[in-house]
C-alpha atoms as a PDB file:
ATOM      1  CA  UNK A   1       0.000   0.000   0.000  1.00  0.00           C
ATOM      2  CA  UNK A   2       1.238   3.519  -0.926  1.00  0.00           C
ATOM      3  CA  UNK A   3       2.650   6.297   1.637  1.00  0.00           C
ATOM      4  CA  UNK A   4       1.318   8.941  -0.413  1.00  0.00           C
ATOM      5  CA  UNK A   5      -2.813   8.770  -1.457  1.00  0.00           C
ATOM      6  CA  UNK A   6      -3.999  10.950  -4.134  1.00  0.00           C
ATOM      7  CA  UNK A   7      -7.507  12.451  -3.845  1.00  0.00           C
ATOM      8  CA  UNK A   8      -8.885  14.796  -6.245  1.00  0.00           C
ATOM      9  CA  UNK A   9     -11.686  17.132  -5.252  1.00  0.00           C
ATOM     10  CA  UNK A  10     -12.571  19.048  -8.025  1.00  0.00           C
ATOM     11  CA  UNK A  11      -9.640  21.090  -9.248  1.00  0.00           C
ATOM     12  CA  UNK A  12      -7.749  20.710  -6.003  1.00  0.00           C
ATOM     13  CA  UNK A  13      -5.854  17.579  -5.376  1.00  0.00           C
ATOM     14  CA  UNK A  14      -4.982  16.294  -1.914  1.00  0.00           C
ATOM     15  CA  UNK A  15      -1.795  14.819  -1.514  1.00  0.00           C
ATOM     16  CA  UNK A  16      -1.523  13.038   1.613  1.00  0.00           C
ATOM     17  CA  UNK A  17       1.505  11.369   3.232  1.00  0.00           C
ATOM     18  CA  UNK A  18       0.167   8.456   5.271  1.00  0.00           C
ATOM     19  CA  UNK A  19       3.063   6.709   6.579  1.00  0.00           C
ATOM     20  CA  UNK A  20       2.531   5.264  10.436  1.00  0.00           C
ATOM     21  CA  UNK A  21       4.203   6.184  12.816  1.00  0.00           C
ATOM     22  CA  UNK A  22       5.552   9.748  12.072  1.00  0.00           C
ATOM     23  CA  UNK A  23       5.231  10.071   8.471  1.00  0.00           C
ATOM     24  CA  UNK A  24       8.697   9.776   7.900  1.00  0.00           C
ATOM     25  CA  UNK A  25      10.493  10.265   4.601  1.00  0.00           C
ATOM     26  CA  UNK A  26      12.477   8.016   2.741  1.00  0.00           C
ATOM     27  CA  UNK A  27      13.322   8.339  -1.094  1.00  0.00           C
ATOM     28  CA  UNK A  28      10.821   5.725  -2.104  1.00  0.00           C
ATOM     29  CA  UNK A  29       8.423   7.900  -0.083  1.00  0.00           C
ATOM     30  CA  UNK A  30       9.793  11.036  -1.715  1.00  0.00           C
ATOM     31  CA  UNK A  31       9.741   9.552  -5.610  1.00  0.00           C
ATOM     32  CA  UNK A  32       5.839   8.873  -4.140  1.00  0.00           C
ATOM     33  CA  UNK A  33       5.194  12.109  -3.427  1.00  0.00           C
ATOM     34  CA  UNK A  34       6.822  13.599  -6.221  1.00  0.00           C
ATOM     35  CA  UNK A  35       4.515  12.060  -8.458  1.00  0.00           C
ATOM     36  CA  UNK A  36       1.623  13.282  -6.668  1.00  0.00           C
ATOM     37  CA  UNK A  37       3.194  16.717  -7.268  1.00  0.00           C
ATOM     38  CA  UNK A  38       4.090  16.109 -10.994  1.00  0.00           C
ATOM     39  CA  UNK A  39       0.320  14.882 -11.639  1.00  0.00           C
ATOM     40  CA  UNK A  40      -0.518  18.425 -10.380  1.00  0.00           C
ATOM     41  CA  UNK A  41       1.436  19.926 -12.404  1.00  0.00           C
ATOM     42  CA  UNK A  42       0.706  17.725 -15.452  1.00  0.00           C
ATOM     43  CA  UNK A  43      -3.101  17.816 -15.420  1.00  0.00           C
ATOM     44  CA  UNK A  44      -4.947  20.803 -16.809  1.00  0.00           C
ATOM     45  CA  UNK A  45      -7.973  20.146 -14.887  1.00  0.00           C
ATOM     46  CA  UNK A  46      -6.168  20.690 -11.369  1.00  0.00           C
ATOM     47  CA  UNK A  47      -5.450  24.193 -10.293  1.00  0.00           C
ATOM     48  CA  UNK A  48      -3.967  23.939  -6.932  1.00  0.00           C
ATOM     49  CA  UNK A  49      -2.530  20.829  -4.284  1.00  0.00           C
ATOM     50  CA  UNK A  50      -2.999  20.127  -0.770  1.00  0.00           C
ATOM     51  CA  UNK A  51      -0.227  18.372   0.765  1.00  0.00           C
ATOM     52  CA  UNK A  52      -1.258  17.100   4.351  1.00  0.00           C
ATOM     53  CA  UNK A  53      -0.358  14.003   7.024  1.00  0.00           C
ATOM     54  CA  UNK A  54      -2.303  11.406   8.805  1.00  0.00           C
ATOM     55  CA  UNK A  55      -1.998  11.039  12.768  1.00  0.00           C
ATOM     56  CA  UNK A  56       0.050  13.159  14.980  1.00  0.00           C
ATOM     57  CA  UNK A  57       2.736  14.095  12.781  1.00  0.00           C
ATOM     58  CA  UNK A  58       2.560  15.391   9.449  1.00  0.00           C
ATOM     59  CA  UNK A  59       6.441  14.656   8.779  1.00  0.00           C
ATOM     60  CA  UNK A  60       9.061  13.901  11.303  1.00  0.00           C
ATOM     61  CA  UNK A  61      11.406  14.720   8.114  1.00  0.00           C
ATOM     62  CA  UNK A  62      13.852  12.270   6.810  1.00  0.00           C
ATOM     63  CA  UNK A  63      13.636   8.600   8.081  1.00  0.00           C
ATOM     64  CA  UNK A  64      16.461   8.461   9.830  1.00  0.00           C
ATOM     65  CA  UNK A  65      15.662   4.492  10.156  1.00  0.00           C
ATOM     66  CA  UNK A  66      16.438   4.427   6.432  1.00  0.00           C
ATOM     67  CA  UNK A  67      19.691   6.422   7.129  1.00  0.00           C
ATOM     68  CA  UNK A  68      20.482   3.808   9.871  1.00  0.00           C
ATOM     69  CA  UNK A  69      19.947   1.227   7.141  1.00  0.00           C
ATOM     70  CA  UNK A  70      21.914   2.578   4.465  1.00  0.00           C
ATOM     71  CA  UNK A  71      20.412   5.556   3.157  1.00  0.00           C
ATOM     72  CA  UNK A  72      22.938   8.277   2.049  1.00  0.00           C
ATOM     73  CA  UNK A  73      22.061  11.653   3.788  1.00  0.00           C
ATOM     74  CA  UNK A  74      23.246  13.331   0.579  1.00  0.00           C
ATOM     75  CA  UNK A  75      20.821  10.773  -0.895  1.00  0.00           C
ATOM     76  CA  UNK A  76      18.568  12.051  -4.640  1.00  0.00           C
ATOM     77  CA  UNK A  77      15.479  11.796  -3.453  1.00  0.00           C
ATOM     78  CA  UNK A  78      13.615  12.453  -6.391  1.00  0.00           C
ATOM     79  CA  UNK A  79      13.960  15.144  -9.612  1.00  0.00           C
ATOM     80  CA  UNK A  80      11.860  17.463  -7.019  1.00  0.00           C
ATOM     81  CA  UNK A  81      14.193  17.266  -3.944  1.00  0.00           C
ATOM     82  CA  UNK A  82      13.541  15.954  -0.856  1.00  0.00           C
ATOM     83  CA  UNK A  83       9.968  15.013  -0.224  1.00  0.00           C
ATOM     84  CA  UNK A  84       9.224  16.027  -3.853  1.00  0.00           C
ATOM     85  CA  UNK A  85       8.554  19.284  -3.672  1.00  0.00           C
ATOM     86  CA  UNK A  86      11.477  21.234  -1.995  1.00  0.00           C
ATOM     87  CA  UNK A  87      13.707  21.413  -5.038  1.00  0.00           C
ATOM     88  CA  UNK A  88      10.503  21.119  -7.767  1.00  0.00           C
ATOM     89  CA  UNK A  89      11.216  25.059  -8.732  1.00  0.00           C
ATOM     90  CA  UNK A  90       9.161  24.413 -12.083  1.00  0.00           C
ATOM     91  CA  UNK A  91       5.942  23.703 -10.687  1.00  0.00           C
ATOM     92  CA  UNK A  92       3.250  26.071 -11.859  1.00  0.00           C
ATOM     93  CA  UNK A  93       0.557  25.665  -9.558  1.00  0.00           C
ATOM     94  CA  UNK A  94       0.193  26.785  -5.748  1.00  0.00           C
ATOM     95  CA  UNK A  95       0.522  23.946  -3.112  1.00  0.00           C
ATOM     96  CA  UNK A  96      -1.064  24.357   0.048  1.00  0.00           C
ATOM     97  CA  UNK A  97       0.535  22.926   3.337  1.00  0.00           C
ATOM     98  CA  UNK A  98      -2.337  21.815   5.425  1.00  0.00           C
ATOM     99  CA  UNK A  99      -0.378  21.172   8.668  1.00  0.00           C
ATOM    100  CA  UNK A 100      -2.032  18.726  10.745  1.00  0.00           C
ATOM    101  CA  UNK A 101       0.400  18.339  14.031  1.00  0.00           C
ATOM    102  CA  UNK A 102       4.024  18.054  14.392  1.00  0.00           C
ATOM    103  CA  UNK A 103       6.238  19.295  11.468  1.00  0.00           C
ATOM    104  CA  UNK A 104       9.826  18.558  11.775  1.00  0.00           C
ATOM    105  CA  UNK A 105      12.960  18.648  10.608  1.00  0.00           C
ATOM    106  CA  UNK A 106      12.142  17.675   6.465  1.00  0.00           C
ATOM    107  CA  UNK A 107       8.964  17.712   7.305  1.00  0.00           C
ATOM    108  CA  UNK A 108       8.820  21.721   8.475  1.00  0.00           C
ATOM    109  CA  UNK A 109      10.912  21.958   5.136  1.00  0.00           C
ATOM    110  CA  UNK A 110       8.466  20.499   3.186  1.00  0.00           C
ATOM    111  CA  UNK A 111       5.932  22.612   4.318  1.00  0.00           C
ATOM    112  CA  UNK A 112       8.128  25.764   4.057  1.00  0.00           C
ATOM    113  CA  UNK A 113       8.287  25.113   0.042  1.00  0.00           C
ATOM    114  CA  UNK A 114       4.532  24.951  -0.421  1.00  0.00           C
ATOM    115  CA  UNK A 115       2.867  28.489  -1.418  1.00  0.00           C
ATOM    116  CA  UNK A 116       0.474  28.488   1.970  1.00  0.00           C
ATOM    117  CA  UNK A 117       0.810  27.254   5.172  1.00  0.00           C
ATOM    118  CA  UNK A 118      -2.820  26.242   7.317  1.00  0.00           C
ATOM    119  CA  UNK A 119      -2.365  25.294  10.651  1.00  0.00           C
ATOM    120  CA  UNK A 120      -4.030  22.763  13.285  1.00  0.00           C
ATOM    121  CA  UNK A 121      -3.292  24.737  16.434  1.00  0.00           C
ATOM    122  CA  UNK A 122      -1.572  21.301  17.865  1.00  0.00           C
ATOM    123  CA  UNK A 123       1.261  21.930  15.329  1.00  0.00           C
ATOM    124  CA  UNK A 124       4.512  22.673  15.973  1.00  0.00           C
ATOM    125  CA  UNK A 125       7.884  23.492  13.944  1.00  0.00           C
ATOM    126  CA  UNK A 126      10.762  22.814  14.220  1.00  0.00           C
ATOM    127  CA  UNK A 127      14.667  21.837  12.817  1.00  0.00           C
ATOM    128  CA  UNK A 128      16.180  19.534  15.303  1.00  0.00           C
ATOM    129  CA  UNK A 129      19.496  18.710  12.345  1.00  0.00           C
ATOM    130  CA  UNK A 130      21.801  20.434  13.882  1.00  0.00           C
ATOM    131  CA  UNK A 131      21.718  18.552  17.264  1.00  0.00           C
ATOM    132  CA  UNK A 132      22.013  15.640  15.315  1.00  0.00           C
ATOM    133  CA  UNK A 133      25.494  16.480  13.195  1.00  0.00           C
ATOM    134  CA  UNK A 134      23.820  17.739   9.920  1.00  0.00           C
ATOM    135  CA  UNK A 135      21.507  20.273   8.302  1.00  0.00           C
ATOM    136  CA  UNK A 136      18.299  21.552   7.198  1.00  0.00           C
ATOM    137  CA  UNK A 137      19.715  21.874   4.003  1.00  0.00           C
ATOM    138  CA  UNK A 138      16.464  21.333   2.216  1.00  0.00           C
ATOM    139  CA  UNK A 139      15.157  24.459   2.306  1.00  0.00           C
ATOM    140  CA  UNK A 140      15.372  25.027   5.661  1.00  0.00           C
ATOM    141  CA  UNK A 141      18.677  27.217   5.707  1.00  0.00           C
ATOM    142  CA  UNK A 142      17.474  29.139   2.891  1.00  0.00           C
ATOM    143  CA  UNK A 143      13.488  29.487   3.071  1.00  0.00           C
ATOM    144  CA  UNK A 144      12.571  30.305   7.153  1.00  0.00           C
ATOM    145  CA  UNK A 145      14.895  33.818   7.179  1.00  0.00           C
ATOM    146  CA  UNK A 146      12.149  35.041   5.082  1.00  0.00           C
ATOM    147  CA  UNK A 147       9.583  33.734   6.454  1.00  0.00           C
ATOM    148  CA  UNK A 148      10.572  34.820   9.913  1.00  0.00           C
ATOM    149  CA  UNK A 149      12.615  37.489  11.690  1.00  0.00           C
ATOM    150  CA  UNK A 150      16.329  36.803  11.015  1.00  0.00           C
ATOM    151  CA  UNK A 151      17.157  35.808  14.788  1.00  0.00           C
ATOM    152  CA  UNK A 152      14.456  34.070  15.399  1.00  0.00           C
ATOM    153  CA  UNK A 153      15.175  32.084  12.408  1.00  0.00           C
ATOM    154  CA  UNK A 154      18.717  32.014  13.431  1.00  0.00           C
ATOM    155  CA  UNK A 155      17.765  30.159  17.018  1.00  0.00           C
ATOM    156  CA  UNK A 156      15.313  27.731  15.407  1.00  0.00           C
ATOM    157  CA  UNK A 157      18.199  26.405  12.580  1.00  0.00           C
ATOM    158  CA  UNK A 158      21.304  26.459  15.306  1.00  0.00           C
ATOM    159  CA  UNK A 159      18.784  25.098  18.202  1.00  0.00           C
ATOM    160  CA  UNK A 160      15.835  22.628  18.460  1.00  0.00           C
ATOM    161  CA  UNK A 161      13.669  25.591  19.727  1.00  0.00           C
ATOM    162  CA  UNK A 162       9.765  24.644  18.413  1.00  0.00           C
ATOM    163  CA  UNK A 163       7.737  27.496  17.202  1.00  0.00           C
ATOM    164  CA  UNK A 164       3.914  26.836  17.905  1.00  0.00           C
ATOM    165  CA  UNK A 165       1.086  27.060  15.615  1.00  0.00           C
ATOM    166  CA  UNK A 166      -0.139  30.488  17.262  1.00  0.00           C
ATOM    167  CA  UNK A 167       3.784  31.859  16.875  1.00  0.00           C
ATOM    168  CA  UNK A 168       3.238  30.871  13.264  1.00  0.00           C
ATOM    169  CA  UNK A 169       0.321  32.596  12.640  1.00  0.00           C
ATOM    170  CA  UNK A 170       1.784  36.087  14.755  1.00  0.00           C
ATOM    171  CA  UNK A 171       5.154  35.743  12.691  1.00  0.00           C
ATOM    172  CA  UNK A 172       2.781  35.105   9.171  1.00  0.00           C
ATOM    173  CA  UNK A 173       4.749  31.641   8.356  1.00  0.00           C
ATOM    174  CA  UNK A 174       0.987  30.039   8.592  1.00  0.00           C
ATOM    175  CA  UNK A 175      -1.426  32.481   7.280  1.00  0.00           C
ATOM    176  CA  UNK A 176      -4.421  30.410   8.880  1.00  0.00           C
ATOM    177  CA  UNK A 177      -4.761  28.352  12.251  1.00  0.00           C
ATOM    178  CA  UNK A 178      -7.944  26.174  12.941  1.00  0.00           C
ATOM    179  CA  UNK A 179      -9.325  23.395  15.387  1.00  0.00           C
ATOM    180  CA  UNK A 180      -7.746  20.228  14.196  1.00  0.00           C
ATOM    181  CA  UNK A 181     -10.920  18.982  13.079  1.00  0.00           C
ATOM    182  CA  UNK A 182     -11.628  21.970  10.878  1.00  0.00           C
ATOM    183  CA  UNK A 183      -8.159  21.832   9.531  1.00  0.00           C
ATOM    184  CA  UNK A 184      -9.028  19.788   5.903  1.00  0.00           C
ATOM    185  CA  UNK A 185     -12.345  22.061   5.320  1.00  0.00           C
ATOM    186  CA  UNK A 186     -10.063  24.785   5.851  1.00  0.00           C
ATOM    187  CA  UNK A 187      -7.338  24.459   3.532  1.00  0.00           C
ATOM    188  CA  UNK A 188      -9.918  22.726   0.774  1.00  0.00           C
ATOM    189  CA  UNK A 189     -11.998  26.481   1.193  1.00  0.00           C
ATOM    190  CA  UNK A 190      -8.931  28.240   0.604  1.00  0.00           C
ATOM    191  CA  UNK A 191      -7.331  26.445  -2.646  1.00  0.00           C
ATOM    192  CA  UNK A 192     -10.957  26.487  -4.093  1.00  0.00           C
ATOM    193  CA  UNK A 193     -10.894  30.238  -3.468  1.00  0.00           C
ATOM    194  CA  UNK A 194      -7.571  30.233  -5.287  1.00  0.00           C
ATOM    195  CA  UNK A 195      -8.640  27.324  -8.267  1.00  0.00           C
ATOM    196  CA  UNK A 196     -11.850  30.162  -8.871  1.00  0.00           C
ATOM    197  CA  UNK A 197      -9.090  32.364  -9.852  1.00  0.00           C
ATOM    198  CA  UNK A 198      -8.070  33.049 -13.747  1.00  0.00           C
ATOM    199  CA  UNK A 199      -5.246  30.519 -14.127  1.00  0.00           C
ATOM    200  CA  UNK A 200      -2.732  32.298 -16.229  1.00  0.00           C
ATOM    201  CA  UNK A 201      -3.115  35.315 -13.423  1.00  0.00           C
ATOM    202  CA  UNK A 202      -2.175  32.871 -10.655  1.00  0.00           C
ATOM    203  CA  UNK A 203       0.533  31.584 -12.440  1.00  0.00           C
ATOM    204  CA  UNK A 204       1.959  34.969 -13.169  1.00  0.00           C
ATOM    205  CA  UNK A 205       1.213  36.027  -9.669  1.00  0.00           C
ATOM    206  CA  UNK A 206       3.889  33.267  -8.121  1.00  0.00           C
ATOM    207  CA  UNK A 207       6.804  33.803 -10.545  1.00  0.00           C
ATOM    208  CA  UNK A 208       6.613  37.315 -10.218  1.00  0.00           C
ATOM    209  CA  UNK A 209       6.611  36.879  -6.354  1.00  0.00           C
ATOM    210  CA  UNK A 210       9.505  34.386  -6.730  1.00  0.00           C
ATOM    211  CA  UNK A 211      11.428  36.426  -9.431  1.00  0.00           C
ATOM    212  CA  UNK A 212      11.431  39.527  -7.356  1.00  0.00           C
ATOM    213  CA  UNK A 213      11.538  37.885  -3.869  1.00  0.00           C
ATOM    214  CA  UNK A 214      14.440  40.306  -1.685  1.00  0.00           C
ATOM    215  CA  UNK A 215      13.965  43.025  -4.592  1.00  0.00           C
ATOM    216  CA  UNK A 216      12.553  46.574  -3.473  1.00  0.00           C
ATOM    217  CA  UNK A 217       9.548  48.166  -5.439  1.00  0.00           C
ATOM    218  CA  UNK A 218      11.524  50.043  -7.722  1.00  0.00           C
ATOM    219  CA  UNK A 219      13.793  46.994  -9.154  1.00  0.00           C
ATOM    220  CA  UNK A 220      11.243  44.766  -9.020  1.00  0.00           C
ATOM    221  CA  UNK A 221       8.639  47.005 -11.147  1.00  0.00           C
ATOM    222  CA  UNK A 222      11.988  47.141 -13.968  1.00  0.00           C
ATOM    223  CA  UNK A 223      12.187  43.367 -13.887  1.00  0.00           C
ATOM    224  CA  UNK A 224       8.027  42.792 -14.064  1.00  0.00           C
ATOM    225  CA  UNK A 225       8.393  45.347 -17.164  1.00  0.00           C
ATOM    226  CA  UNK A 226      10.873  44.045 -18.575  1.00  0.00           C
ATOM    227  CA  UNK A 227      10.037  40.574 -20.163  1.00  0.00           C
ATOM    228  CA  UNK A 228      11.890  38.451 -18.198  1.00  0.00           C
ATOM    229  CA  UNK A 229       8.836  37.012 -16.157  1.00  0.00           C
ATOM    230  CA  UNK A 230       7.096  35.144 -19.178  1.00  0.00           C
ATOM    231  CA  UNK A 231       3.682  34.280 -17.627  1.00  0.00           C
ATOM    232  CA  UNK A 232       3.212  37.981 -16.898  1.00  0.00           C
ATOM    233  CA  UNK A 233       3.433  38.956 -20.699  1.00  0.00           C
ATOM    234  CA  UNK A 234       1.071  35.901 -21.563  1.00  0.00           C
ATOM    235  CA  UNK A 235      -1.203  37.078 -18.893  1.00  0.00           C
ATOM    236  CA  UNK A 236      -1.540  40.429 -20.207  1.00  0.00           C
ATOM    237  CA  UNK A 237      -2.169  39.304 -23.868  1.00  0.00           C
ATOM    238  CA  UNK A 238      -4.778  36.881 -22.760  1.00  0.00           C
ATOM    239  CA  UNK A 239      -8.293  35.928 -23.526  1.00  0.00           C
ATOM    240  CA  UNK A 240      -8.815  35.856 -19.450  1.00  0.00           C
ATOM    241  CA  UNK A 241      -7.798  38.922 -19.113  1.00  0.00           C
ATOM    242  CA  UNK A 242     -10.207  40.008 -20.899  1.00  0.00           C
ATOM    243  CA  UNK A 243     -13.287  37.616 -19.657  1.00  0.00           C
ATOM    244  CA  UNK A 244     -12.382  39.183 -16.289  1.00  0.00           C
ATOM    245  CA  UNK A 245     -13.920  42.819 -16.847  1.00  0.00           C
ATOM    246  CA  UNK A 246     -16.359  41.138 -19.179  1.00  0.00           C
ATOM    247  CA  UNK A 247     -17.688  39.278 -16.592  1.00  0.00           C
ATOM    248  CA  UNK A 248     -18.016  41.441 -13.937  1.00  0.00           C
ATOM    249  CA  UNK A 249     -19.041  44.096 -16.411  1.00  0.00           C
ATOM    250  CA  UNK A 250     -21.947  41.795 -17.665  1.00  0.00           C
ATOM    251  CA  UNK A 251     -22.758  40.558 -13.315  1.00  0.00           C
ATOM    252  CA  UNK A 252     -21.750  36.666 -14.360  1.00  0.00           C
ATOM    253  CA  UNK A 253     -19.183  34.578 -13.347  1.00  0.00           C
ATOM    254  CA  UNK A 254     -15.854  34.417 -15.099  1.00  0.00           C
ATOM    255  CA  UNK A 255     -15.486  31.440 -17.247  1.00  0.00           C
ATOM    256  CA  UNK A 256     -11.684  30.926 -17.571  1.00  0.00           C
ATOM    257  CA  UNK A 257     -10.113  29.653 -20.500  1.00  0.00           C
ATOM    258  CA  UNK A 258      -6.087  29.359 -19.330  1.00  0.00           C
ATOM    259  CA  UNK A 259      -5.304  30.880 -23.231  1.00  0.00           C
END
């Protein structure tokens, strides 16, 4: 049976990693997951994923039973990096980390390369590598000092210090926090929010966030004008972009044609 079950729901697919005890990562279980995130971006009927966990963990990170047994810990874990997303820069849609308890080590990594992060308010972060002779070098070192204040980030990588769900929220590395048993609902409300969006928009929404990420307003408006952001041209040359004020100007919904 598979660590990684696909659900579709519409034109959001759940990816969830369902791997007893601690939803632990090995590269079988990242080529799994991979796939799910490569069938996202494949299929022109899904607009957005939902990666998630079963239990109390969603990842306890890398399995370090697998390590114990062999497993390199410079290890390819699949063409998307570890857990099959944190290296998968090409990806076009938005993933949404729906973070159901503890998220550690790879795991907090994994959800640290997803677009969103929703919270259960039993979760907790944290990057226990360096108290164990290596380092979040998945995304960790480079993703949480921009997600959270420099020092702060700075004591979490050097330290095992946990940041709670409600820190999260207060430091905007989760942008939502829920009862545990709201937590799916949640997460499927917001990426249905975003799959209602024009497609080409979204798209050129991310990879001008990404291609002008540590850039202020005035280099990143040359760089958006400029032509090097593809998906912002094709956005503004669109059919969508034109349905949008068409729509609204005529009181009906949108109907998006990603062209």
């Amino acid at each position: 049976m598979s660590a990684v079950i696909l659900e579709p729901r519409g034109a959001v697919l759940v990816i969830t990693l369902d791997r007893p005890k601690a939803n632990a990562i090995d590269v079988v279980t990242s080529m799994a997951l991979y796939a799910g995130f490569k069938a996202l971006d494949e299929d022109p009927a899904l607009r957005v994923g939902i990666i998630t966990g079963t239990g109390r963990f969603f990842s306890a990170g890398w399995d370090l039973g697998a390590a114990n047994g062999g497993e390199a810990v410079d290890a390819v874990h699949s063409p998307g990096g570890f857990a099959g997303l944190t290296e998968y820069f090409s990806l076009s849609k938005p993933v949404i980390a729906a973070v159901n308890g503890l998220a550690v080590g790879g795991g907090f990594e994994l959800a640290l390369a997803a677009d969103l992060i929703v919270a259960s308010d039993t979760a907790q972060f944290w990057l226990p590598e360096a108290q164990l002779g290596i380092l979040p070098d998945s995304g960790g070192l480079l993703r949480l000092p921009k997600c959270l204040p420099q020092r702060l980030a700075t004591e979490m990588i050097l330290t095992d210090r946990r940041l709670s769900a409600a820190e999260a929220l207060h430091h905007g590395l989760a942008s939502r926090v829920c009862a545990p048993e709201a937590l799916r609902d949640t997460a499927l409300d917001l990426a249905h929010t975003i799959a209602a969006g024009a497609p080409m928009a979204i798209k050129a929404a991310r990879d001008i966030l990404r291609a002008t990420a540590g850039l202020d307003a005035e280099h990143g408006y040359r760089l958006m004008r400029s032509g090097a952001v593809p998906s912002y041209q094709a956005m503004l040359g669109s059919q969508d972009a034109l349905e949008g004020p068409r729509a609204f100007a005529e009181g009906r919904p949108p109907i998006w044609q990603g062209r």
